[in-house]
PDB file of N, CA and C in Angstrom:
ATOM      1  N   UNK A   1       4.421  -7.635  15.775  1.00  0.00           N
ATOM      2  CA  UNK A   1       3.645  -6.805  16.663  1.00  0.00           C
ATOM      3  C   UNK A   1       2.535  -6.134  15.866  1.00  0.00           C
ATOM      4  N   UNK A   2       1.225  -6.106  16.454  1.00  0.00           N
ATOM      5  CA  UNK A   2       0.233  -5.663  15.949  1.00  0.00           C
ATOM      6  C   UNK A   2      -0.042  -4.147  16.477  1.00  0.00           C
ATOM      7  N   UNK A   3      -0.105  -3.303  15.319  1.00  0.00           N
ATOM      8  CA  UNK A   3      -0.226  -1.989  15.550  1.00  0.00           C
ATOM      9  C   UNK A   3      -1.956  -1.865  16.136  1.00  0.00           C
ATOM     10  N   UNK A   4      -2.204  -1.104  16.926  1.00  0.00           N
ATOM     11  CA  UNK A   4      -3.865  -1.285  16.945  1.00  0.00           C
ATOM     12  C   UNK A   4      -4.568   0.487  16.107  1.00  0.00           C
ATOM     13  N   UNK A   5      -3.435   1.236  16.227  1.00  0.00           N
ATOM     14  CA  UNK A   5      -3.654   2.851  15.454  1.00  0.00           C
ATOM     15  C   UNK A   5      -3.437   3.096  13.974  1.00  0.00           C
ATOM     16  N   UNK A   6      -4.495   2.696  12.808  1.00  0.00           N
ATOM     17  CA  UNK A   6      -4.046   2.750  11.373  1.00  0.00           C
ATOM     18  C   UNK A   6      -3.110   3.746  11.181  1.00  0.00           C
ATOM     19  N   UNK A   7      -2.885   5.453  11.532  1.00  0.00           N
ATOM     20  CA  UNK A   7      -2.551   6.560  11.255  1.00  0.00           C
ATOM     21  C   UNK A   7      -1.061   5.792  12.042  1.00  0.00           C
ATOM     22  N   UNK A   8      -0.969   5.404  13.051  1.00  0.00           N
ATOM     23  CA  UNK A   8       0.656   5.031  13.433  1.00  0.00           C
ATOM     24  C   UNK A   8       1.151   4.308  12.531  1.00  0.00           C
ATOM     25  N   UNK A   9       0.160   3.384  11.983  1.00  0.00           N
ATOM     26  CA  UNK A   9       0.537   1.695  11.127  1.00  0.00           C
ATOM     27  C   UNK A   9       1.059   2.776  10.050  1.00  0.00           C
ATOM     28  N   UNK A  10       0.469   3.631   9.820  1.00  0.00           N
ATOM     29  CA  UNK A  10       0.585   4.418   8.202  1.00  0.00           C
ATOM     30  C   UNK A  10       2.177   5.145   8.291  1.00  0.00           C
ATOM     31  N   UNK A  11       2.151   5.602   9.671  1.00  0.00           N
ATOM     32  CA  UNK A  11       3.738   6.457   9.366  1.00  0.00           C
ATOM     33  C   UNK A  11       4.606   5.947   9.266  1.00  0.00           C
ATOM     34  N   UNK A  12       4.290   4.656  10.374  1.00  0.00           N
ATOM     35  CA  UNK A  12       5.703   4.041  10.210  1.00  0.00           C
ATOM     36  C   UNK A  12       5.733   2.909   8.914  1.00  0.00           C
ATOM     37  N   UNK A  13       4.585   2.807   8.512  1.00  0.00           N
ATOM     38  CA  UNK A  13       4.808   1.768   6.827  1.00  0.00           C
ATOM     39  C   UNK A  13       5.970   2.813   5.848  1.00  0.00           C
ATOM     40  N   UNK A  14       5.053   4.249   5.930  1.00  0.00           N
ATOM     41  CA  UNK A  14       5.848   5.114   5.202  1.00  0.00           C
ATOM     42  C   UNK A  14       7.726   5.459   5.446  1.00  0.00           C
ATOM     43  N   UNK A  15       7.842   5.488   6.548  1.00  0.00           N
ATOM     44  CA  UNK A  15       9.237   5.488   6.807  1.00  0.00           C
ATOM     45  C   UNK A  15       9.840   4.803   6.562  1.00  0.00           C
ATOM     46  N   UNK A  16       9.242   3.192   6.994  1.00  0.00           N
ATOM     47  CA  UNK A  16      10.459   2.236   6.729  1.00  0.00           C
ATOM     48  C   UNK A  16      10.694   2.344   5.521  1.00  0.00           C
ATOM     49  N   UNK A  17       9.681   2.267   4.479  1.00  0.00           N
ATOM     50  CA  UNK A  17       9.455   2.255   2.810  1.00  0.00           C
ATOM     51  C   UNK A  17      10.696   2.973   2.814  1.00  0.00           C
ATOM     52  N   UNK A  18      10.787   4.052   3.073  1.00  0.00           N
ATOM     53  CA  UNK A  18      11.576   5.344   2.788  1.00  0.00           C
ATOM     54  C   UNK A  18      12.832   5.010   3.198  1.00  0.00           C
ATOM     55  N   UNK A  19      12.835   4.628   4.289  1.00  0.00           N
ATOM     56  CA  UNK A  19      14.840   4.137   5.020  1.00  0.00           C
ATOM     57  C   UNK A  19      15.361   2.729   4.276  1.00  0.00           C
ATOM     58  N   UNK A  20      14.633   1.965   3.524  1.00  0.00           N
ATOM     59  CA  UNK A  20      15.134   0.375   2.633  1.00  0.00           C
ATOM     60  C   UNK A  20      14.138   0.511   1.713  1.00  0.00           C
ATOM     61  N   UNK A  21      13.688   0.870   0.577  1.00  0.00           N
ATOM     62  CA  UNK A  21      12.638   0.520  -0.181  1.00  0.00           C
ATOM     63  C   UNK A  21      12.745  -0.493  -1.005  1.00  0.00           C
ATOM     64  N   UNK A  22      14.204  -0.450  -1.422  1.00  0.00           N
ATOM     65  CA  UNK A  22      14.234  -1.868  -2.142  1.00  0.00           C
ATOM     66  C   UNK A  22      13.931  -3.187  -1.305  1.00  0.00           C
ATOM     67  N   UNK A  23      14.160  -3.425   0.150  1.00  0.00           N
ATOM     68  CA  UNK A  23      14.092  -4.984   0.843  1.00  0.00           C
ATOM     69  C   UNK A  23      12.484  -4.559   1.261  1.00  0.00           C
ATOM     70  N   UNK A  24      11.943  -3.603   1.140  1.00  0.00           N
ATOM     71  CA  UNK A  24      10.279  -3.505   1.778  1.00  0.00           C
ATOM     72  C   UNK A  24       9.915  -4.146   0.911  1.00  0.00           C
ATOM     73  N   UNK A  25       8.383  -4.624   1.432  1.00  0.00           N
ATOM     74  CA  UNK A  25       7.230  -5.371   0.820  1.00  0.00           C
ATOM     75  C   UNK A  25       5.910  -5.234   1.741  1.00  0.00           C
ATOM     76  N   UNK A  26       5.335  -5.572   0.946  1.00  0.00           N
ATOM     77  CA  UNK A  26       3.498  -5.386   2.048  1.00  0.00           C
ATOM     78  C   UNK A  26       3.008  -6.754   1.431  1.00  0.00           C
ATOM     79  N   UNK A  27       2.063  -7.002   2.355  1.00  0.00           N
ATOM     80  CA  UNK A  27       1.188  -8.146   2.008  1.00  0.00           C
ATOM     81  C   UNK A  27       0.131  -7.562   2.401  1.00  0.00           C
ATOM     82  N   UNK A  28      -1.118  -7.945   1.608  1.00  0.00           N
ATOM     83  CA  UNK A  28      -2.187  -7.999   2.227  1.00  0.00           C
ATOM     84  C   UNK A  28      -3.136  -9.713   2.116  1.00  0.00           C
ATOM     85  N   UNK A  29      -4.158  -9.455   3.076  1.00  0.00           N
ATOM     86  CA  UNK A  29      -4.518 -10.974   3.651  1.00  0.00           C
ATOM     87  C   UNK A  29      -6.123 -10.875   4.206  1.00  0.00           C
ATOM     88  N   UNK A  30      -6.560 -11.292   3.593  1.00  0.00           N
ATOM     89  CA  UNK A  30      -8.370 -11.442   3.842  1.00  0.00           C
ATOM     90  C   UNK A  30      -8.213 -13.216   4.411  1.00  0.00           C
ATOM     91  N   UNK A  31      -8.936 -13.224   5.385  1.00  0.00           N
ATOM     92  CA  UNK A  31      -9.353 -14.282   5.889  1.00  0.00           C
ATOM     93  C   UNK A  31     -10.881 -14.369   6.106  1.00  0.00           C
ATOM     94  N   UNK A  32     -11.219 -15.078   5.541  1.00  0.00           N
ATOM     95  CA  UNK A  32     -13.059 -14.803   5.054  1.00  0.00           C
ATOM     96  C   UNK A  32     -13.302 -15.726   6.401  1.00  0.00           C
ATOM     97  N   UNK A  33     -13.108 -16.781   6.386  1.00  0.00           N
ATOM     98  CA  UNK A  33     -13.803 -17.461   7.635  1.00  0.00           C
ATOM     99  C   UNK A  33     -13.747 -16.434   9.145  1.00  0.00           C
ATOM    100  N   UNK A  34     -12.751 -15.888   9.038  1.00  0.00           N
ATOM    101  CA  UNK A  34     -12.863 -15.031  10.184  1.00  0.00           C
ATOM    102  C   UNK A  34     -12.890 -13.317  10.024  1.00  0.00           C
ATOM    103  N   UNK A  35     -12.823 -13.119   8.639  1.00  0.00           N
ATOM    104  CA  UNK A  35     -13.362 -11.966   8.419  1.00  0.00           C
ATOM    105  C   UNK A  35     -12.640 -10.962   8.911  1.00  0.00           C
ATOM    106  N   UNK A  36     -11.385 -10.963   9.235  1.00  0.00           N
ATOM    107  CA  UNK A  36     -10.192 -10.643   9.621  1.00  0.00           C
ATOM    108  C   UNK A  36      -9.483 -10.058   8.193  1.00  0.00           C
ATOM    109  N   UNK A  37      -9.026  -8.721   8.248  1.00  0.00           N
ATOM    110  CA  UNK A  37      -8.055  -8.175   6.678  1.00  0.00           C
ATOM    111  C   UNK A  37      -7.158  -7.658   7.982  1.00  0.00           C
ATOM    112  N   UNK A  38      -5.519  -8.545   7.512  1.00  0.00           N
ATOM    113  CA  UNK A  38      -4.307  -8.178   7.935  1.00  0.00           C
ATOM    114  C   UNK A  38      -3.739  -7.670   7.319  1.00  0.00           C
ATOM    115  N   UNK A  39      -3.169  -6.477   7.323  1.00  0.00           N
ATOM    116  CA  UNK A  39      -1.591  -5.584   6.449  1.00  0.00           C
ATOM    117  C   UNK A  39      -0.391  -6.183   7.378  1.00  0.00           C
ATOM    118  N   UNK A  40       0.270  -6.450   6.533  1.00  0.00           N
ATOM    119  CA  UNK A  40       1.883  -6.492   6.765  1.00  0.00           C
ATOM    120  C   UNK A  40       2.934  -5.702   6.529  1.00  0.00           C
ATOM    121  N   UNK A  41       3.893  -4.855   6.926  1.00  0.00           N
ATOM    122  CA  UNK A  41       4.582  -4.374   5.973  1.00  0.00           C
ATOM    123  C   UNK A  41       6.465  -4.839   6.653  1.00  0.00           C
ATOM    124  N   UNK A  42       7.086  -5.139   6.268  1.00  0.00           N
ATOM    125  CA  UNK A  42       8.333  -5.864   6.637  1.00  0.00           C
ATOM    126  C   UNK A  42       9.571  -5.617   5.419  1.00  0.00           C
ATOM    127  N   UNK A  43      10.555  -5.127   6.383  1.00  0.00           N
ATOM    128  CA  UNK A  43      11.510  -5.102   5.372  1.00  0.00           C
ATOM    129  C   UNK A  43      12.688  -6.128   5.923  1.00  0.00           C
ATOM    130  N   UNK A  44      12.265  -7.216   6.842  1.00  0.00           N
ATOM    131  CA  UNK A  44      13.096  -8.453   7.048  1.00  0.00           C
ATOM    132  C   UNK A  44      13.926  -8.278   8.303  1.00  0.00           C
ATOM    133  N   UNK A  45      13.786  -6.874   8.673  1.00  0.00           N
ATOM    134  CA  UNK A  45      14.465  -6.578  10.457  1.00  0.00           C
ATOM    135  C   UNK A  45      13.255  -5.923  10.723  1.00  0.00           C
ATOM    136  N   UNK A  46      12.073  -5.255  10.488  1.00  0.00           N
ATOM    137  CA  UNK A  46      10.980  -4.400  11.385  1.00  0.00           C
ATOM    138  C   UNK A  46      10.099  -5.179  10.562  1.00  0.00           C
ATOM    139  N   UNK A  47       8.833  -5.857  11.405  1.00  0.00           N
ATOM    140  CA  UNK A  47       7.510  -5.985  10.928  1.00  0.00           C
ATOM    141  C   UNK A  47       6.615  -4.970  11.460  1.00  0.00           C
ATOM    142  N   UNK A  48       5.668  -4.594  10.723  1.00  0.00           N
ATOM    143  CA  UNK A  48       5.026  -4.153  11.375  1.00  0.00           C
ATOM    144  C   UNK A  48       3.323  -4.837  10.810  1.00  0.00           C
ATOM    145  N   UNK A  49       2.809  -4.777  11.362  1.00  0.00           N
ATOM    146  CA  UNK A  49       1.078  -5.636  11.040  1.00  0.00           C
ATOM    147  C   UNK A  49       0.207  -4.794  11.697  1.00  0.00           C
ATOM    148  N   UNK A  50      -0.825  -4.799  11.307  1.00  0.00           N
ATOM    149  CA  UNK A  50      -2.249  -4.022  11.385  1.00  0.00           C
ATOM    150  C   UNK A  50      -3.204  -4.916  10.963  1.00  0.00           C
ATOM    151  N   UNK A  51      -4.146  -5.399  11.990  1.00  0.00           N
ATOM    152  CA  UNK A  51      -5.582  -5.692  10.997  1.00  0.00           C
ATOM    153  C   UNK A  51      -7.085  -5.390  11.896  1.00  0.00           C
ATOM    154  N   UNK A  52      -8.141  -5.634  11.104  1.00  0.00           N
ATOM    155  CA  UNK A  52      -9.477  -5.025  11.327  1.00  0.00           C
ATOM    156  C   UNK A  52      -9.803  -6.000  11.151  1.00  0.00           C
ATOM    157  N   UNK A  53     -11.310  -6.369  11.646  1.00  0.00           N
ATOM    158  CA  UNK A  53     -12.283  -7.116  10.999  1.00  0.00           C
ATOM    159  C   UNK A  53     -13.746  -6.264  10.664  1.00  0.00           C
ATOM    160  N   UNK A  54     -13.469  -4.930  10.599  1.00  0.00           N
ATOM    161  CA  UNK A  54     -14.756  -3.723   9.968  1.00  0.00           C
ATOM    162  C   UNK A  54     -14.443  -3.159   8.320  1.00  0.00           C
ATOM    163  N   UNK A  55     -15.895  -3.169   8.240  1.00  0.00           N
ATOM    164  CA  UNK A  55     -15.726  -3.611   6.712  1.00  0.00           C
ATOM    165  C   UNK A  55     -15.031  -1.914   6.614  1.00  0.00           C
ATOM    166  N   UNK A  56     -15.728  -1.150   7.109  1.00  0.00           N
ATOM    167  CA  UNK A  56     -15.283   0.645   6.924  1.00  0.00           C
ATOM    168  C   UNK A  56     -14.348   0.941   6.597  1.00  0.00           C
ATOM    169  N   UNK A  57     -13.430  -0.182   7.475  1.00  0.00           N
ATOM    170  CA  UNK A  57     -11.716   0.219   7.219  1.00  0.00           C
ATOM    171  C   UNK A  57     -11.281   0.006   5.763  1.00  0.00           C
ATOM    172  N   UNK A  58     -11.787  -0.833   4.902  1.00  0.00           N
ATOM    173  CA  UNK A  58     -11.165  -0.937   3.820  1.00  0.00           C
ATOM    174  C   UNK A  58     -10.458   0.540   2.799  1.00  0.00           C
ATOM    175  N   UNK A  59     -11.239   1.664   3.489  1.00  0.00           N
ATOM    176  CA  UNK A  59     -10.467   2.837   2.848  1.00  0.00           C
ATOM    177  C   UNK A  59      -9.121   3.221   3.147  1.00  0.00           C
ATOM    178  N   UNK A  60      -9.113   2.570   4.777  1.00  0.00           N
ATOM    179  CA  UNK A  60      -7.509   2.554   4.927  1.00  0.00           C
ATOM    180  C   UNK A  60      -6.574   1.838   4.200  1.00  0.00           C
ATOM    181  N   UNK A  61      -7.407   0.556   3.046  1.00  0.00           N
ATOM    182  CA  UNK A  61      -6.006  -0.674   2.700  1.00  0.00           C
ATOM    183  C   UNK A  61      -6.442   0.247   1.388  1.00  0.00           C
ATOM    184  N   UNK A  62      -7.122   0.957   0.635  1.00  0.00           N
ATOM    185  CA  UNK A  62      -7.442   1.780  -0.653  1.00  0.00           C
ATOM    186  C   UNK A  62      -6.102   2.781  -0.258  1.00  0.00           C
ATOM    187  N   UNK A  63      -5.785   3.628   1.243  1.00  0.00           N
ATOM    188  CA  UNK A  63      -4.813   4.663   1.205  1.00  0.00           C
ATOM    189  C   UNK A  63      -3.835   3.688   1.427  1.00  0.00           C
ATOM    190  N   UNK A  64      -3.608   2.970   1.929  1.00  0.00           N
ATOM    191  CA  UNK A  64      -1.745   2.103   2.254  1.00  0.00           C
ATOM    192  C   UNK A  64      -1.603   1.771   0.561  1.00  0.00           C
ATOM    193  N   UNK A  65      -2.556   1.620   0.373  1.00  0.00           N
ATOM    194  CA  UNK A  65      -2.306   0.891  -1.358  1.00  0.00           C
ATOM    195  C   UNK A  65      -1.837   1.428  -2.028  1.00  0.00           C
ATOM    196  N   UNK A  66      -2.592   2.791  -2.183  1.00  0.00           N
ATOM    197  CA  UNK A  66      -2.427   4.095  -3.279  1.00  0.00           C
ATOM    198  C   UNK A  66      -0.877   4.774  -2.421  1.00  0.00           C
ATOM    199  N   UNK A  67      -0.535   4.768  -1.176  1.00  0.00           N
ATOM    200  CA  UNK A  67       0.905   5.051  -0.883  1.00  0.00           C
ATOM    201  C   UNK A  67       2.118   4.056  -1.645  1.00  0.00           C
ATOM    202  N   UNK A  68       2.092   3.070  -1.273  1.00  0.00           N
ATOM    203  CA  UNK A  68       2.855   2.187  -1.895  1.00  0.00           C
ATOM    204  C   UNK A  68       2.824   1.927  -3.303  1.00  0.00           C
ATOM    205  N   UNK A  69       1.664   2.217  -4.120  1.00  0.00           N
ATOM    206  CA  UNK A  69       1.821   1.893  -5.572  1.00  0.00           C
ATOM    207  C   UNK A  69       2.560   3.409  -5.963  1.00  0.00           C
ATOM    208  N   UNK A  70       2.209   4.333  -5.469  1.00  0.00           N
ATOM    209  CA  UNK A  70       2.836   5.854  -5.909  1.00  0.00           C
ATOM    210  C   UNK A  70       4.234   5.848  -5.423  1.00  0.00           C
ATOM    211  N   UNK A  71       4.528   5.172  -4.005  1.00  0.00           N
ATOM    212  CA  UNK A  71       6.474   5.411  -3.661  1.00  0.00           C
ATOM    213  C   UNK A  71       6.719   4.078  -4.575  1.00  0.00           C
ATOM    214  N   UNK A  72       6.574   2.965  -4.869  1.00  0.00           N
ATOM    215  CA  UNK A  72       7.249   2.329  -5.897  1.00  0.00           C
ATOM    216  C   UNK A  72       7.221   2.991  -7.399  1.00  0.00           C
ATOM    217  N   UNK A  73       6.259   3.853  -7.992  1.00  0.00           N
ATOM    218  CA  UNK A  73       6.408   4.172  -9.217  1.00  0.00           C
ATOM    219  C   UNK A  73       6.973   5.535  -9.041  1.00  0.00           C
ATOM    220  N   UNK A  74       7.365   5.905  -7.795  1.00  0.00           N
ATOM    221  CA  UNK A  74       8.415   7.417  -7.735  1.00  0.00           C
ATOM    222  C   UNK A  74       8.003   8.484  -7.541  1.00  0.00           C
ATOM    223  N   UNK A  75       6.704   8.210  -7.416  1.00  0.00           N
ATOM    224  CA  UNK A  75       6.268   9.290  -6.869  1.00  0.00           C
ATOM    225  C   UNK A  75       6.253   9.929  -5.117  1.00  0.00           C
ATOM    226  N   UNK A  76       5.568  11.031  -5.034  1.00  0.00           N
ATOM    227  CA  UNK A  76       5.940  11.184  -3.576  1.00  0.00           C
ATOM    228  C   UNK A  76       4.864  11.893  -3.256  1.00  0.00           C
ATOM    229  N   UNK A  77       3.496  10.619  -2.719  1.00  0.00           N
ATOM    230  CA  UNK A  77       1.615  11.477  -2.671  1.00  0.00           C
ATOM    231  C   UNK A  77       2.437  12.621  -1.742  1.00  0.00           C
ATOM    232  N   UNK A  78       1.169  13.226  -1.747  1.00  0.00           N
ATOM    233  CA  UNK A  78       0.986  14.511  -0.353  1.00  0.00           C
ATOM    234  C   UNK A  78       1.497  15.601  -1.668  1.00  0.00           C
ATOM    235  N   UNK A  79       2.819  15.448  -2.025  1.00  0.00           N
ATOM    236  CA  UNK A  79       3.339  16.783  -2.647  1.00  0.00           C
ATOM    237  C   UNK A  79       2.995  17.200  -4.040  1.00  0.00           C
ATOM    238  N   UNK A  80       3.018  18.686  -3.915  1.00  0.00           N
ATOM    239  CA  UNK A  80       2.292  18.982  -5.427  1.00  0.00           C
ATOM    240  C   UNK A  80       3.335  18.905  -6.758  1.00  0.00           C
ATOM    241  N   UNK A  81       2.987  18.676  -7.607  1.00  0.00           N
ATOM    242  CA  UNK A  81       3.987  18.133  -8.715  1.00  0.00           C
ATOM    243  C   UNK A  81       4.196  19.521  -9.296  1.00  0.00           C
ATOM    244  N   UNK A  82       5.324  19.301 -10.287  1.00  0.00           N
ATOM    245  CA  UNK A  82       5.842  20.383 -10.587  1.00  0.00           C
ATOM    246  C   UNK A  82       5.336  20.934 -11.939  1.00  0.00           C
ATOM    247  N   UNK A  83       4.426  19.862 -12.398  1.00  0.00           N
ATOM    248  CA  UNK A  83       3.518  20.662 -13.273  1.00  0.00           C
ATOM    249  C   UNK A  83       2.322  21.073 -12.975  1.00  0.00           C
ATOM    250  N   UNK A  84       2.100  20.447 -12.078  1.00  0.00           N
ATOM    251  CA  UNK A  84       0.836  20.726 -11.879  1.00  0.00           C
ATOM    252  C   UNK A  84       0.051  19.901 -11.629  1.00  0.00           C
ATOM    253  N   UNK A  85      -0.125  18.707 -12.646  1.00  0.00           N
ATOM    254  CA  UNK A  85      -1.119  17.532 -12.720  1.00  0.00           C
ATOM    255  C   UNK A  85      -0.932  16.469 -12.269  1.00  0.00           C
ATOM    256  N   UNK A  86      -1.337  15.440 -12.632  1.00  0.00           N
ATOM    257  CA  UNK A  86      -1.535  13.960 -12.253  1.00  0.00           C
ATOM    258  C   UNK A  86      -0.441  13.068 -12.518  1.00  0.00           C
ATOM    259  N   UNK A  87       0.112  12.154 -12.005  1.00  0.00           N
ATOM    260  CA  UNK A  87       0.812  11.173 -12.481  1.00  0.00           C
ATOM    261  C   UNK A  87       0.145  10.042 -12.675  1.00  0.00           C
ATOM    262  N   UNK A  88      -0.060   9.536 -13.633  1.00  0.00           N
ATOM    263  CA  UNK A  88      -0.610   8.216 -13.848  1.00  0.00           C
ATOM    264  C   UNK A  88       0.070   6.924 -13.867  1.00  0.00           C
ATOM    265  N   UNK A  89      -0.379   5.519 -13.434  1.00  0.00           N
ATOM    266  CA  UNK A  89       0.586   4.831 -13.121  1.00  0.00           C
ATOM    267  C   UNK A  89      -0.608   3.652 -14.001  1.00  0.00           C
ATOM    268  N   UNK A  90      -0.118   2.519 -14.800  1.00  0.00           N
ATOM    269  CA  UNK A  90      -0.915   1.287 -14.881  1.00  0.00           C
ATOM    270  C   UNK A  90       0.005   0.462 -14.895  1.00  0.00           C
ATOM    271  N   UNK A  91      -0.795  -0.558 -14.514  1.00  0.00           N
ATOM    272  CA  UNK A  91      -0.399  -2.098 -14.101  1.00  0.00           C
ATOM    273  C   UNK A  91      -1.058  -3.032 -14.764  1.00  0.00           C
ATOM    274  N   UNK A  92      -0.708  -3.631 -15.553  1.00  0.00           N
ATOM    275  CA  UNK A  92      -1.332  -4.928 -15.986  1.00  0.00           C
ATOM    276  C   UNK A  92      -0.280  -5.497 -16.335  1.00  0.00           C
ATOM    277  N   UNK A  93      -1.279  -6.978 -16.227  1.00  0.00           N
ATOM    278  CA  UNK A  93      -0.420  -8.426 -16.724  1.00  0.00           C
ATOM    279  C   UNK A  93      -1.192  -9.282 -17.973  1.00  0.00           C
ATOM    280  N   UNK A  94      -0.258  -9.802 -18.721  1.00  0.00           N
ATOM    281  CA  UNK A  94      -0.471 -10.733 -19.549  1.00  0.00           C
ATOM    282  C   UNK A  94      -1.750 -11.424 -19.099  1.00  0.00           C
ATOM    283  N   UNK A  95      -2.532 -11.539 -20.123  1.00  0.00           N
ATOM    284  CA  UNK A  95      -3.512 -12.686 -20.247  1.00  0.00           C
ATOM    285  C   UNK A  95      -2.672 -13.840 -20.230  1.00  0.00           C
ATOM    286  N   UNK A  96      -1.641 -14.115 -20.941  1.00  0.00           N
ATOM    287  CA  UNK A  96      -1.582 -15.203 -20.850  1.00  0.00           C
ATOM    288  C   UNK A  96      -0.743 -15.778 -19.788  1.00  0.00           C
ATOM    289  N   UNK A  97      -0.603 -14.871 -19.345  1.00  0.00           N
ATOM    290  CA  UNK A  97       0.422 -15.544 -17.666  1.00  0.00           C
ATOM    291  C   UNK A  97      -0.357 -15.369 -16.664  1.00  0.00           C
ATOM    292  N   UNK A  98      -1.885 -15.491 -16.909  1.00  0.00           N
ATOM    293  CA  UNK A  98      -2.729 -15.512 -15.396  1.00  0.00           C
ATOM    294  C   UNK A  98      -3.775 -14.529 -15.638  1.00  0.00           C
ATOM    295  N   UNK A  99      -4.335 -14.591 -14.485  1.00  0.00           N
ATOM    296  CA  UNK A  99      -5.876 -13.079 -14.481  1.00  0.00           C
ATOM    297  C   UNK A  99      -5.103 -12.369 -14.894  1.00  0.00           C
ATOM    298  N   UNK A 100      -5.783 -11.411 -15.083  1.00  0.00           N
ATOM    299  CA  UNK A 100      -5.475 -10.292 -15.692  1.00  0.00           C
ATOM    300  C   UNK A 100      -5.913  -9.031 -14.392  1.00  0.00           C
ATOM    301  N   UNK A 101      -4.910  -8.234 -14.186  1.00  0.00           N
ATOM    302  CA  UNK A 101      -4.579  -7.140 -13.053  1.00  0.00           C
ATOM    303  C   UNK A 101      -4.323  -5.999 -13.485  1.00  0.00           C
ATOM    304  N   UNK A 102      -5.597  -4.984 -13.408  1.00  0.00           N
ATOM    305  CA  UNK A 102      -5.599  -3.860 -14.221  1.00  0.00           C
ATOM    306  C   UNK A 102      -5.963  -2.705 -13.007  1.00  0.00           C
ATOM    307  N   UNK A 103      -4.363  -1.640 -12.808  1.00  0.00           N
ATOM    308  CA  UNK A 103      -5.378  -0.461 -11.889  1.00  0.00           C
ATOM    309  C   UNK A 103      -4.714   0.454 -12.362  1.00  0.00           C
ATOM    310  N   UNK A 104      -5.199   1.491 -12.652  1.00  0.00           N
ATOM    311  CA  UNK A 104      -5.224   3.244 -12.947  1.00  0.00           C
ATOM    312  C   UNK A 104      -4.995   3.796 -11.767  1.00  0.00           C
ATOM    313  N   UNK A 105      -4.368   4.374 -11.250  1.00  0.00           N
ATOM    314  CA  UNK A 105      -4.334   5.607  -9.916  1.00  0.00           C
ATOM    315  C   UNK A 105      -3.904   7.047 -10.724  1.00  0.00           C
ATOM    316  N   UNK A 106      -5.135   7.533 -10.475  1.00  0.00           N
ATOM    317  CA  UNK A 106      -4.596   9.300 -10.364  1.00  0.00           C
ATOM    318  C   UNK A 106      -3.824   9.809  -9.025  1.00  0.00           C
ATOM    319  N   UNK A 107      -2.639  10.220  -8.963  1.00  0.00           N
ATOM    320  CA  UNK A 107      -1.739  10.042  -7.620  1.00  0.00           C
ATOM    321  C   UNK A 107      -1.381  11.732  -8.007  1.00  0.00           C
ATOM    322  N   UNK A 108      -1.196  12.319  -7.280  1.00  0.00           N
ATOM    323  CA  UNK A 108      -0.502  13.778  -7.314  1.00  0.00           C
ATOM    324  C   UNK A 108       0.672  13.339  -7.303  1.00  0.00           C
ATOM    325  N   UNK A 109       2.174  13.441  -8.020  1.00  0.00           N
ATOM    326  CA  UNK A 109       3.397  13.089  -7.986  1.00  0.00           C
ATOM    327  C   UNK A 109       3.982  14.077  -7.157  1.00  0.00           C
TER     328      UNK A 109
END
């Protein structure tokens, strides 16, 4: 089922995350010929899907992104950390096992 409200797509991505996080997963999906960007998010009993074909929206797959890279590395956005500052998270992969996938998020933990 296709959500048509990003802010609904967003709560309920966040919940399910939250009620199974280990069986969740997201996909994301650019289809250039039709210019179509689908989100997925499924934990194998609830799908839920969202997509646009406006370029604007891409700040919404920048916030689903930056949610999900911060609840997999333990963090919890929105809330203020208990020191105070930033949690930093990086990701990279081997050169030699493929491109190379490099992102920094400053995330409030």
């Amino acid at each position: 089922m296709y959500i048509e409200d990003f802010e609904s797509f967003y709560q309920q991505a966040e919940a399910l995350y939250r009620s199974r996080p280990l069986e969740t997963r997201y996909c994301i999906k650019y289809r250039n010929c039709d210019g179509v960007l689908a989100l997925k998010v499924t934990d194998d009993v609830k799908c839920l899907q969202y997509k646009t074909d406006q370029q604007s929206d891409l700040r919404k797959l920048e916030r689903i992104n930056n949610l999900f890279m911060a609840l997999a590395a333990g963090g919890c956005p929105g809330h203020p950390s208990s020191e105070g500052g930033y949690q930093h998270v990086e990701i990279c992969a081997s050169h030699t096992t493929g491109p190379s996938i490099s992102a920094t998020l400053g995330l409030i933990a």
